[in-house]
PDB file of N, CA and C in Angstrom:
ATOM      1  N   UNK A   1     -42.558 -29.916  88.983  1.00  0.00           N
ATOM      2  CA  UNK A   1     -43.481 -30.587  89.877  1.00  0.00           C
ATOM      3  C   UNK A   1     -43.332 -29.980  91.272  1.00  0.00           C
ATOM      4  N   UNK A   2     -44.487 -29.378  91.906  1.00  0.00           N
ATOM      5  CA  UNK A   2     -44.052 -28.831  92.831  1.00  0.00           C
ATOM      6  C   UNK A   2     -44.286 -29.747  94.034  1.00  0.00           C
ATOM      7  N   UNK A   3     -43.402 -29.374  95.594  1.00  0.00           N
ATOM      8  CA  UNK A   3     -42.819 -30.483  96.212  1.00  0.00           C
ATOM      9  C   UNK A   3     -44.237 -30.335  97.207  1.00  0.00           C
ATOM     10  N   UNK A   4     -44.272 -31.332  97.802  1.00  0.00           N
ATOM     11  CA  UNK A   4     -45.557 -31.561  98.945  1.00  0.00           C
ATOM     12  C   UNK A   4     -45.276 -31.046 100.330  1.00  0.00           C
ATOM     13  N   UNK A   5     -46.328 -30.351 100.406  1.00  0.00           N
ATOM     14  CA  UNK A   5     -46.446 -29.498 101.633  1.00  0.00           C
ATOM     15  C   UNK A   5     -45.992 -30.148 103.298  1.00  0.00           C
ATOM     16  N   UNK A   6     -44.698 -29.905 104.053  1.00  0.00           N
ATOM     17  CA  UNK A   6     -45.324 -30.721 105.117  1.00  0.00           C
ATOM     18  C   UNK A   6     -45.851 -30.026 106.391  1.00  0.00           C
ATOM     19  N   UNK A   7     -46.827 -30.951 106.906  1.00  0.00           N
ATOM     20  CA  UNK A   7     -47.731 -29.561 107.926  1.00  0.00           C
ATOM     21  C   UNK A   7     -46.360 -29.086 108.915  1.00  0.00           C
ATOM     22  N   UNK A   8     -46.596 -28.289 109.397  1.00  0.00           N
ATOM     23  CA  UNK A   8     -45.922 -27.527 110.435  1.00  0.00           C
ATOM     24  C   UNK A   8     -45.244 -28.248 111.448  1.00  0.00           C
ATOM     25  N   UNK A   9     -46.333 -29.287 112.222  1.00  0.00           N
ATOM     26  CA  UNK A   9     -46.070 -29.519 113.382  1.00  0.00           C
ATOM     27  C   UNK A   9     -45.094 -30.676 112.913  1.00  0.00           C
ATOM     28  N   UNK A  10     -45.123 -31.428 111.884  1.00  0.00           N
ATOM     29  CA  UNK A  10     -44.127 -32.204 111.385  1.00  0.00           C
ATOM     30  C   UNK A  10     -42.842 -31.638 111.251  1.00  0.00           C
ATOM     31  N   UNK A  11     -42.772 -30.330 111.492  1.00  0.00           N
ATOM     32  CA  UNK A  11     -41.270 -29.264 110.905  1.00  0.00           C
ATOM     33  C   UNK A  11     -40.678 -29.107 112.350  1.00  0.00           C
ATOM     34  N   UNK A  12     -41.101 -28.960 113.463  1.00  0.00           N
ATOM     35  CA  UNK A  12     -41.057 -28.398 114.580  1.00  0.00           C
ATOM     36  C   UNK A  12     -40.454 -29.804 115.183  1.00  0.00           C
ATOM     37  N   UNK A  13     -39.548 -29.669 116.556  1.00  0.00           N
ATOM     38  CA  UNK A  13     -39.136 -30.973 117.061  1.00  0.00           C
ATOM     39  C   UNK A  13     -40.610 -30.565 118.316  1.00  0.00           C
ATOM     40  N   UNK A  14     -40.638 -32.095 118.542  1.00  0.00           N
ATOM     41  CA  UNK A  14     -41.795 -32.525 119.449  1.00  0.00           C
ATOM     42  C   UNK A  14     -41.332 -31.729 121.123  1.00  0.00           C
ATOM     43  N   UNK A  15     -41.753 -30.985 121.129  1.00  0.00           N
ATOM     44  CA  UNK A  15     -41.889 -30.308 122.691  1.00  0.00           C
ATOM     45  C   UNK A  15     -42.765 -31.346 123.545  1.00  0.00           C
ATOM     46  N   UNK A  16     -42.270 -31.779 124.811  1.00  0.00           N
ATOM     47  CA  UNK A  16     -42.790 -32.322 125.605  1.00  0.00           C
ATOM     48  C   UNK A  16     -43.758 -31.410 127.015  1.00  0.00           C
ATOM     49  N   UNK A  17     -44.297 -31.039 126.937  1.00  0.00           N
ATOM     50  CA  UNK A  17     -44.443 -30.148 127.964  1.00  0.00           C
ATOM     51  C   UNK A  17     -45.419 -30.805 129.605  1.00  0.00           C
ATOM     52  N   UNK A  18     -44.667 -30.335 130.094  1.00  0.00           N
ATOM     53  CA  UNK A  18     -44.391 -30.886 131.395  1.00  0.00           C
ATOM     54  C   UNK A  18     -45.719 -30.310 132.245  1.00  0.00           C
ATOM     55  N   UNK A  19     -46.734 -31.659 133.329  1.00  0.00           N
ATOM     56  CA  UNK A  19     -47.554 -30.381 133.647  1.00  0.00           C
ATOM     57  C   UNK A  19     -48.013 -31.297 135.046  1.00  0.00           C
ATOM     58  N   UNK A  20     -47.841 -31.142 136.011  1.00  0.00           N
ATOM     59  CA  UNK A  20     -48.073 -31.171 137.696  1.00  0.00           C
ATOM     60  C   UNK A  20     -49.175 -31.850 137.478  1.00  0.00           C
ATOM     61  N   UNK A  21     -49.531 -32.964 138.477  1.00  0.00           N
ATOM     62  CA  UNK A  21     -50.975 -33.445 138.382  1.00  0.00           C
ATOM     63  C   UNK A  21     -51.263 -32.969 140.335  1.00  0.00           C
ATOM     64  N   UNK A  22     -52.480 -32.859 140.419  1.00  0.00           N
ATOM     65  CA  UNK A  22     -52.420 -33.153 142.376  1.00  0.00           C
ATOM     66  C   UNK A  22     -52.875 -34.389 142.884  1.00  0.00           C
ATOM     67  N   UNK A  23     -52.615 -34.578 144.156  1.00  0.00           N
ATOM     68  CA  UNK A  23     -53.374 -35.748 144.709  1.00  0.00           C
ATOM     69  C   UNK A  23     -54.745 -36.084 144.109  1.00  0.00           C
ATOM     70  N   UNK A  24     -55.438 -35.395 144.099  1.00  0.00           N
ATOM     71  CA  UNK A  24     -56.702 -35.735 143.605  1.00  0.00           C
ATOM     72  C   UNK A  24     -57.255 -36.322 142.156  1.00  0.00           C
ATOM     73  N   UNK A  25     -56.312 -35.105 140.896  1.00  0.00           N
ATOM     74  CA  UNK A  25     -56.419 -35.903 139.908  1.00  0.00           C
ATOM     75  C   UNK A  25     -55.730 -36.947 139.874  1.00  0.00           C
ATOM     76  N   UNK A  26     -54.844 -37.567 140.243  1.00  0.00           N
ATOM     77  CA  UNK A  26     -53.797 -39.011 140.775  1.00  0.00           C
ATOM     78  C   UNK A  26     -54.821 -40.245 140.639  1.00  0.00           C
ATOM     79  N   UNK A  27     -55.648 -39.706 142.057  1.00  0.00           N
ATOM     80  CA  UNK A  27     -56.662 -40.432 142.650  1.00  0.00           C
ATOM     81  C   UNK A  27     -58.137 -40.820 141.496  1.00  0.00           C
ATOM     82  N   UNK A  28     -58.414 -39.658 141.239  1.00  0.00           N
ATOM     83  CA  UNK A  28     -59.220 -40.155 139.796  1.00  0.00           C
ATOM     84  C   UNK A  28     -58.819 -40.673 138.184  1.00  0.00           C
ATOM     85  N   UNK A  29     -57.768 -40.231 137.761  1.00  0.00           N
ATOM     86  CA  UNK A  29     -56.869 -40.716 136.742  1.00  0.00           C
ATOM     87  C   UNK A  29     -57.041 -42.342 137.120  1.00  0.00           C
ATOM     88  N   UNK A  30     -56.451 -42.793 138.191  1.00  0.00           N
ATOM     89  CA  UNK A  30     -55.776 -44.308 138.784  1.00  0.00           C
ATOM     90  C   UNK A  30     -56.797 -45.382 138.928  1.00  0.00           C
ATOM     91  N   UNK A  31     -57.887 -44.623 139.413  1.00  0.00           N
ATOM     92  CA  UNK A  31     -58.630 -45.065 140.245  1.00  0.00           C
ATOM     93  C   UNK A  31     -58.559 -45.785 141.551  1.00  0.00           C
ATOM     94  N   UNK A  32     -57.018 -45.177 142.156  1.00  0.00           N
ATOM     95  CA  UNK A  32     -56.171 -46.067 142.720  1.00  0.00           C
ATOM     96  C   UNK A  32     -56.840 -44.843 144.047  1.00  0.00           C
ATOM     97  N   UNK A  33     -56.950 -45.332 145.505  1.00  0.00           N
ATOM     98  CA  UNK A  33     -57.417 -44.378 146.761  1.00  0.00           C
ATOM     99  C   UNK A  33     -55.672 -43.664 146.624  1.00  0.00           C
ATOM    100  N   UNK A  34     -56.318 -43.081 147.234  1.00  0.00           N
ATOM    101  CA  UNK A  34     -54.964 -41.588 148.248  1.00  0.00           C
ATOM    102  C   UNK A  34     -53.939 -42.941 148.905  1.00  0.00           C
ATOM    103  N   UNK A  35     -54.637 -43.875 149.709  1.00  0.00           N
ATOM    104  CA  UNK A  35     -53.504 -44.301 150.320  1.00  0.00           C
ATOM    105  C   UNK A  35     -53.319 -46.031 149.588  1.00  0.00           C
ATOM    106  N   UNK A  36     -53.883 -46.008 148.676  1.00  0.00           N
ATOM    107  CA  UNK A  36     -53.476 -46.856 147.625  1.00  0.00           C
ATOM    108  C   UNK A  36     -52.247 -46.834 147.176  1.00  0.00           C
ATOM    109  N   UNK A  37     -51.945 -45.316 146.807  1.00  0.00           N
ATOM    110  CA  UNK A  37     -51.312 -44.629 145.494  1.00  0.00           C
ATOM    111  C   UNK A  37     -49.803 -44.341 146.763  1.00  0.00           C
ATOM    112  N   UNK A  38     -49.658 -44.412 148.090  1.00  0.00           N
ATOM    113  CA  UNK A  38     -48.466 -44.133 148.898  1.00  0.00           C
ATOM    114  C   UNK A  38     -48.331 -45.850 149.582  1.00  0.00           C
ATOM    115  N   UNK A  39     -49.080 -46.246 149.765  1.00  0.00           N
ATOM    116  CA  UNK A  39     -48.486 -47.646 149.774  1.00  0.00           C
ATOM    117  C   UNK A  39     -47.996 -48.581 148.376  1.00  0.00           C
ATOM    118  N   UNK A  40     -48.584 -48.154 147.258  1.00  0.00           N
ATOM    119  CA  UNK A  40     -47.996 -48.788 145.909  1.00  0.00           C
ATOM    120  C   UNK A  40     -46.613 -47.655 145.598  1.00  0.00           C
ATOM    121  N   UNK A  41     -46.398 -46.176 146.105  1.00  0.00           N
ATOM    122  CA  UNK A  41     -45.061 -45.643 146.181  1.00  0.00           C
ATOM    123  C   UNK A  41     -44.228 -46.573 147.065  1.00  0.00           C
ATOM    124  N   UNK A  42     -44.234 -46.743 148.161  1.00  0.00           N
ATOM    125  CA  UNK A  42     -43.589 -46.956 149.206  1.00  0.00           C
ATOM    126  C   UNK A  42     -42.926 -48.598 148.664  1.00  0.00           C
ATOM    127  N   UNK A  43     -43.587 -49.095 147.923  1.00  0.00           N
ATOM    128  CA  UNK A  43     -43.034 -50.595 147.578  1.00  0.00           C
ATOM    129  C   UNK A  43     -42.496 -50.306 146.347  1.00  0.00           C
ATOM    130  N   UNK A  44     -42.201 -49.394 145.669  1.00  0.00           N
ATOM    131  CA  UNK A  44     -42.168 -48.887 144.192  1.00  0.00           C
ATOM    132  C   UNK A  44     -42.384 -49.507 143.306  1.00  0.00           C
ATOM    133  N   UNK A  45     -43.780 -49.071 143.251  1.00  0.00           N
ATOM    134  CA  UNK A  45     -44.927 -50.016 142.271  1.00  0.00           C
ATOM    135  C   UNK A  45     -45.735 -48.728 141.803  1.00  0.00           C
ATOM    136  N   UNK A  46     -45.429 -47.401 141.899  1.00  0.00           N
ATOM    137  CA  UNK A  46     -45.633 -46.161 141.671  1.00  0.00           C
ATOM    138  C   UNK A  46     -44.708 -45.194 141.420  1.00  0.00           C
ATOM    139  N   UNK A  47     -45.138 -44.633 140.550  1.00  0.00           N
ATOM    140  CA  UNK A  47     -44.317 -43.348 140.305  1.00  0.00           C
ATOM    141  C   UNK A  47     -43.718 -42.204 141.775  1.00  0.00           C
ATOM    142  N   UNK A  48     -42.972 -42.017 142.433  1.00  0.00           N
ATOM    143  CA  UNK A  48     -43.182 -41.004 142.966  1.00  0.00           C
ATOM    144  C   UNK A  48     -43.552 -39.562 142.971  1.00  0.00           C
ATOM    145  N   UNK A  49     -43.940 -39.214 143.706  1.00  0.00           N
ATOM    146  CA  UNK A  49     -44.291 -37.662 143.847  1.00  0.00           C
ATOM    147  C   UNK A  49     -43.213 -36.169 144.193  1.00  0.00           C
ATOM    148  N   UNK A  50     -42.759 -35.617 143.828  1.00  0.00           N
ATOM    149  CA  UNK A  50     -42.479 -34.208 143.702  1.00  0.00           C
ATOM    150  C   UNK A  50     -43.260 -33.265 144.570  1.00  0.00           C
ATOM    151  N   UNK A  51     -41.944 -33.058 144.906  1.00  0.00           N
ATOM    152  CA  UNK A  51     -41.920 -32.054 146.736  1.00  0.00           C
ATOM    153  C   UNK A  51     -42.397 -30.358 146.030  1.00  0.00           C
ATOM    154  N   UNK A  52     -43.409 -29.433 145.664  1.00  0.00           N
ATOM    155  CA  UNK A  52     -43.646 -28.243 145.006  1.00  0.00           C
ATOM    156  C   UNK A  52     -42.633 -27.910 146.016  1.00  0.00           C
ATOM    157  N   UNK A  53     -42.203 -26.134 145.707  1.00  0.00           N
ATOM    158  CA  UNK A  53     -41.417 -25.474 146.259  1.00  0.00           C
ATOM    159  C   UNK A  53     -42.532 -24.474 147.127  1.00  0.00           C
ATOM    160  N   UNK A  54     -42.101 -24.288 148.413  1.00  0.00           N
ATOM    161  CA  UNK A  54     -43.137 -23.086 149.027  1.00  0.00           C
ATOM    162  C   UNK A  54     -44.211 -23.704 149.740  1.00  0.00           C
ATOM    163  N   UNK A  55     -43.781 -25.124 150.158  1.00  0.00           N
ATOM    164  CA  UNK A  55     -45.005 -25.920 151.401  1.00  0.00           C
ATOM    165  C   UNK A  55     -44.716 -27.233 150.998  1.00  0.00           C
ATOM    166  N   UNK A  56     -45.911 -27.492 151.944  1.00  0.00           N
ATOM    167  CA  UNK A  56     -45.985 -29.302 151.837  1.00  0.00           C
ATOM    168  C   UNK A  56     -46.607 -29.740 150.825  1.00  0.00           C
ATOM    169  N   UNK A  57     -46.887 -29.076 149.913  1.00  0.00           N
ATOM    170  CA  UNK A  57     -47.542 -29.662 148.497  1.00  0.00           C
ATOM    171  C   UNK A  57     -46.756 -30.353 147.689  1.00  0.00           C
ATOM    172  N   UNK A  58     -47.186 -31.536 147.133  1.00  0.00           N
ATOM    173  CA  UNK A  58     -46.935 -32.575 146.134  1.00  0.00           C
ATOM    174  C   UNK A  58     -47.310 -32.817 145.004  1.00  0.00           C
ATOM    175  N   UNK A  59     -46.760 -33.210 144.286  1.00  0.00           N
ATOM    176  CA  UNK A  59     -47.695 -33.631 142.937  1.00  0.00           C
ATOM    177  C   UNK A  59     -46.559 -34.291 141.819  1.00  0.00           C
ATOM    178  N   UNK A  60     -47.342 -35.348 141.132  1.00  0.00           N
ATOM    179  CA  UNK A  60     -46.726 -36.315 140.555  1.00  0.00           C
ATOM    180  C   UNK A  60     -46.852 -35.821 138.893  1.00  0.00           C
ATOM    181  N   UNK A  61     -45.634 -36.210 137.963  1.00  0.00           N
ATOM    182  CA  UNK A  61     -45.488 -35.784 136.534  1.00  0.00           C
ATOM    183  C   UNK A  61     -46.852 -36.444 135.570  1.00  0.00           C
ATOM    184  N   UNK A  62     -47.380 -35.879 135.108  1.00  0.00           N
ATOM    185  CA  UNK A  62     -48.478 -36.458 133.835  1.00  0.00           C
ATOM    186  C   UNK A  62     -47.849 -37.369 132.835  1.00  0.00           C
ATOM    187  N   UNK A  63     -47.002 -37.096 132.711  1.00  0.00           N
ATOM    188  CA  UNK A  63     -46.219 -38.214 132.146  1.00  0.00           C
ATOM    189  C   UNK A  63     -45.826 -39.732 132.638  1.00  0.00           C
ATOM    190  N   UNK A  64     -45.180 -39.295 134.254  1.00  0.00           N
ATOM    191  CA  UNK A  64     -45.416 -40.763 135.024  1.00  0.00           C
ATOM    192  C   UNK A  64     -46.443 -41.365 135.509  1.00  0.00           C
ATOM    193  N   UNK A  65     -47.673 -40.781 135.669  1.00  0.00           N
ATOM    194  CA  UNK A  65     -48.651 -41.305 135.477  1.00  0.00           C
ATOM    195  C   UNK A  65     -49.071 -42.016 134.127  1.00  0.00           C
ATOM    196  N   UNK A  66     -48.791 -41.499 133.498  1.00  0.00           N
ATOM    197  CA  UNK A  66     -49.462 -42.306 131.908  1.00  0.00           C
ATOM    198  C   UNK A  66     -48.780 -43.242 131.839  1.00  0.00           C
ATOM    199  N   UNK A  67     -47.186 -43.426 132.233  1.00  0.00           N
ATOM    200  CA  UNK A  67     -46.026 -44.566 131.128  1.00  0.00           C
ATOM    201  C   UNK A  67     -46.366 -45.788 132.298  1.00  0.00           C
ATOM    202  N   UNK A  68     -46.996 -45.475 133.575  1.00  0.00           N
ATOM    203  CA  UNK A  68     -47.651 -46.222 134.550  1.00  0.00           C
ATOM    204  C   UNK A  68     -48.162 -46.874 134.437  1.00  0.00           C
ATOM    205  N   UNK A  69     -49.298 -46.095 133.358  1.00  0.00           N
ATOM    206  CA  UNK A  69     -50.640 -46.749 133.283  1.00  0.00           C
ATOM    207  C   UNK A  69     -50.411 -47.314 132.203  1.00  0.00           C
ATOM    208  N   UNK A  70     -49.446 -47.181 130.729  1.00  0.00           N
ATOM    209  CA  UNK A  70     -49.170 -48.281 129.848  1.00  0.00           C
ATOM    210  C   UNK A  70     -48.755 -49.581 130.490  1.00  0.00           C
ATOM    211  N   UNK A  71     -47.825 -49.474 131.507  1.00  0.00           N
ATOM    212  CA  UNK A  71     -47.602 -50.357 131.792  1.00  0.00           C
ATOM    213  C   UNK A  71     -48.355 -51.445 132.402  1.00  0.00           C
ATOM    214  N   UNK A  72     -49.044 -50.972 133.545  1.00  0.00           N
ATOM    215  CA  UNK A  72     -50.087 -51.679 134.105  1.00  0.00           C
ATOM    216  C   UNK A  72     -51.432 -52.405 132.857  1.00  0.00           C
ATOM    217  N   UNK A  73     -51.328 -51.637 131.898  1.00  0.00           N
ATOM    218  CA  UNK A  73     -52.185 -52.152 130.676  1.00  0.00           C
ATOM    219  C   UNK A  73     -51.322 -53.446 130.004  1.00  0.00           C
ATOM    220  N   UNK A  74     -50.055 -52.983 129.722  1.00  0.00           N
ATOM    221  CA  UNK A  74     -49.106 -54.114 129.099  1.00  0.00           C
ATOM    222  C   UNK A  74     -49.122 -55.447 129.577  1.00  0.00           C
ATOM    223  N   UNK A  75     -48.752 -55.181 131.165  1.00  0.00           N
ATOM    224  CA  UNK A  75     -49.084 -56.463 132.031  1.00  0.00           C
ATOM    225  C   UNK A  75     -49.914 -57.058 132.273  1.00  0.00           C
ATOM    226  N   UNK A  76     -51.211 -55.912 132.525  1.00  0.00           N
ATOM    227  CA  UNK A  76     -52.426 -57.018 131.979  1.00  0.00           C
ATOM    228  C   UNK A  76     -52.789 -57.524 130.742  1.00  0.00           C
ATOM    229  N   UNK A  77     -52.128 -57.033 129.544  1.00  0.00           N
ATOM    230  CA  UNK A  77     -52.354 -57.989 128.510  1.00  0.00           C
ATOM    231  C   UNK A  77     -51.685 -59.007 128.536  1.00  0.00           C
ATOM    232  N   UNK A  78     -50.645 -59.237 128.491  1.00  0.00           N
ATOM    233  CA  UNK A  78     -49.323 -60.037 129.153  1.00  0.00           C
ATOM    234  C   UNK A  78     -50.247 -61.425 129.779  1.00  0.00           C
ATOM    235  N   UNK A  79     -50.722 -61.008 130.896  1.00  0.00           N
ATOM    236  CA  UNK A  79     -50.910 -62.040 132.188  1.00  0.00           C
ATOM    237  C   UNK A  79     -52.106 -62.632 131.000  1.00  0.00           C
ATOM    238  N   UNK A  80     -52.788 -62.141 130.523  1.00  0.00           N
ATOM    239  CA  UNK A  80     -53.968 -62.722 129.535  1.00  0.00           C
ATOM    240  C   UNK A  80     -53.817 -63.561 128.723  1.00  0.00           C
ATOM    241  N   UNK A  81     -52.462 -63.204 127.727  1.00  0.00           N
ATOM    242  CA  UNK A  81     -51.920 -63.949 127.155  1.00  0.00           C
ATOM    243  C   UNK A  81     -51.435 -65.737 127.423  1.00  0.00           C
ATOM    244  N   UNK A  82     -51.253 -65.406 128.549  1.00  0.00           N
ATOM    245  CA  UNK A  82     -50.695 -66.843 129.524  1.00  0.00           C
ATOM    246  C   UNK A  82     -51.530 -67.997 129.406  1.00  0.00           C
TER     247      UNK A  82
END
């Protein structure tokens, strides 16, 4: 009996790959303003942002944006629940 195929990406360990967002996509992702998104840092109610190397440029992980935005989803299901 021959054994069942498993696809590839099932063989491989899960690579996370890491990828810079800028202010702007932040700002449209969130729907949260520019100074929404540094006053909800500043109380840490946001992910912070990452200093690039080679200037004053910033930019926040795609990842902490998303586990953000589960969350902010969680809690509003949460508060619904009530």
């Amino acid at each position: 009996m021959p054994i069942p195929a498993v696809p590839v990406a099932a063989q491989e360990p899960q690579r996370h790959s890491i990828r810079f967002l800028r202010k702007k996509s932040v700002v449209l992702m969130t729907g949260i303003s520019a100074s929404g998104i540094y006053d909800l840092m500043n109380r840490g109610l946001f992910p912070k942002s990452i200093k690039l190397p080679g200037g004053k440029s910033v930019a926040w992980l795609l990842s902490d944006i998303e586990e953000w935005q589960r969350q902010v989803i969680a809690t509003a299901k949460s508060a619904n629940d009530d």
